[in-house]
PDB file of N, CA and C in Angstrom:
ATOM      1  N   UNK A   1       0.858  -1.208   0.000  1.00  0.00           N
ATOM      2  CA  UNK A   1       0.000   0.000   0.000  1.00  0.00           C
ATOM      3  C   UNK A   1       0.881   1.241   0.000  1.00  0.00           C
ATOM      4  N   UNK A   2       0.645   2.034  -0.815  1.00  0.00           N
ATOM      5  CA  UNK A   2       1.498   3.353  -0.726  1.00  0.00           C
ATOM      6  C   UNK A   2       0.492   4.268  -0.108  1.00  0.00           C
ATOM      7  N   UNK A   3       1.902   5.766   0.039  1.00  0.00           N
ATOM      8  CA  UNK A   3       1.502   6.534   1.008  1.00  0.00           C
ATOM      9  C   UNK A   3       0.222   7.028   1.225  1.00  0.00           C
ATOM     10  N   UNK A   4      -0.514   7.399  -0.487  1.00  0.00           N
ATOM     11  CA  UNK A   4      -1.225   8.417  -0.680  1.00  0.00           C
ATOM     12  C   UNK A   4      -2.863   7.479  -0.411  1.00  0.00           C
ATOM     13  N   UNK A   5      -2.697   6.440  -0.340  1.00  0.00           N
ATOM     14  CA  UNK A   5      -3.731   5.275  -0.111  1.00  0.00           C
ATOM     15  C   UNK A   5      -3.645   4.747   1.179  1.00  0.00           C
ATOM     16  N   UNK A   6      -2.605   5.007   2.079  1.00  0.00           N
ATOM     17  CA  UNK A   6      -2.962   4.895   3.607  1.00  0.00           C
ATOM     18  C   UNK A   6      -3.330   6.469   4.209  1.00  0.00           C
ATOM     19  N   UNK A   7      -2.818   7.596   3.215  1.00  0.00           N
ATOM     20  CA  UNK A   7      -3.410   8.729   4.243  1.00  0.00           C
ATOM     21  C   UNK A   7      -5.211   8.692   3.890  1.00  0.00           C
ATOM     22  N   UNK A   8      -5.638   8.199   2.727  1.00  0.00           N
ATOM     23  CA  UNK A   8      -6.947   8.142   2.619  1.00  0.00           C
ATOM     24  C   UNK A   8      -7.696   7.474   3.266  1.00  0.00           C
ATOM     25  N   UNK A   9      -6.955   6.216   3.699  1.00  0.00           N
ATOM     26  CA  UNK A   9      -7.615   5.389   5.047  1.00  0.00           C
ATOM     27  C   UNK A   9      -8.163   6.129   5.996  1.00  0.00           C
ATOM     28  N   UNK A  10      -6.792   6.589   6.131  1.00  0.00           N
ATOM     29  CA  UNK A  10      -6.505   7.435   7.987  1.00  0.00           C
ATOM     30  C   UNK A  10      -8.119   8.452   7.815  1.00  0.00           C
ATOM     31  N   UNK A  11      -7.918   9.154   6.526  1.00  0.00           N
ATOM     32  CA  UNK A  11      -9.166  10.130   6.499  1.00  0.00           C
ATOM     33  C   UNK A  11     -10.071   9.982   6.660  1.00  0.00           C
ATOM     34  N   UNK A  12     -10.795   8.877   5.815  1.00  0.00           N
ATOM     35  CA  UNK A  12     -11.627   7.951   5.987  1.00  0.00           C
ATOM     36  C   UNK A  12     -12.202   7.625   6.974  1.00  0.00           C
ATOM     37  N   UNK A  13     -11.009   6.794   7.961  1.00  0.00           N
ATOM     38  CA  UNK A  13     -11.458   6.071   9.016  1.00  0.00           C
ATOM     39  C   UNK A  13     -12.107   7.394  10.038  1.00  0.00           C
ATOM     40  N   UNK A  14     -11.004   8.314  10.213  1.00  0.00           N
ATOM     41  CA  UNK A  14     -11.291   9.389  11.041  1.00  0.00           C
ATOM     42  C   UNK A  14     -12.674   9.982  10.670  1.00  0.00           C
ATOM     43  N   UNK A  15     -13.331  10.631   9.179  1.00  0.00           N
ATOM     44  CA  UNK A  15     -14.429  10.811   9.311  1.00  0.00           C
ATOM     45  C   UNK A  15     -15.929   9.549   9.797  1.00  0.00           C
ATOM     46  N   UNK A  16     -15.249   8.561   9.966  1.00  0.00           N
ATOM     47  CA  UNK A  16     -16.738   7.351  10.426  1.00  0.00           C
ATOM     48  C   UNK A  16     -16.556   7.384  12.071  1.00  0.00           C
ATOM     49  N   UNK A  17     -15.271   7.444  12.657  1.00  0.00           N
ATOM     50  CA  UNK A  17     -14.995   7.668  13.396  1.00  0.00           C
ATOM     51  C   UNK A  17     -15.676   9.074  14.418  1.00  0.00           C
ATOM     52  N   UNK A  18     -15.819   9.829  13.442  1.00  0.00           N
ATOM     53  CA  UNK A  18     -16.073  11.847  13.741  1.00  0.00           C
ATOM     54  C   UNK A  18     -14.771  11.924  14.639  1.00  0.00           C
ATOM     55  N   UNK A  19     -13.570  11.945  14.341  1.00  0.00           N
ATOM     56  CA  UNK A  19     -12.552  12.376  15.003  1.00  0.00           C
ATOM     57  C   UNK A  19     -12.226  13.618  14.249  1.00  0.00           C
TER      58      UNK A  19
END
């Protein structure tokens, strides 16, 4: 997995999250 496809995770996760 490259970078630009784990920071989209992180984003991701954080908005289902509401962080």
């Amino acid at each position: 997995m490259d970078s630009s496809s784990r920071s989209s995770v992180i984003i991701i996760g954080a908005g289902i999250s509401g962080q």
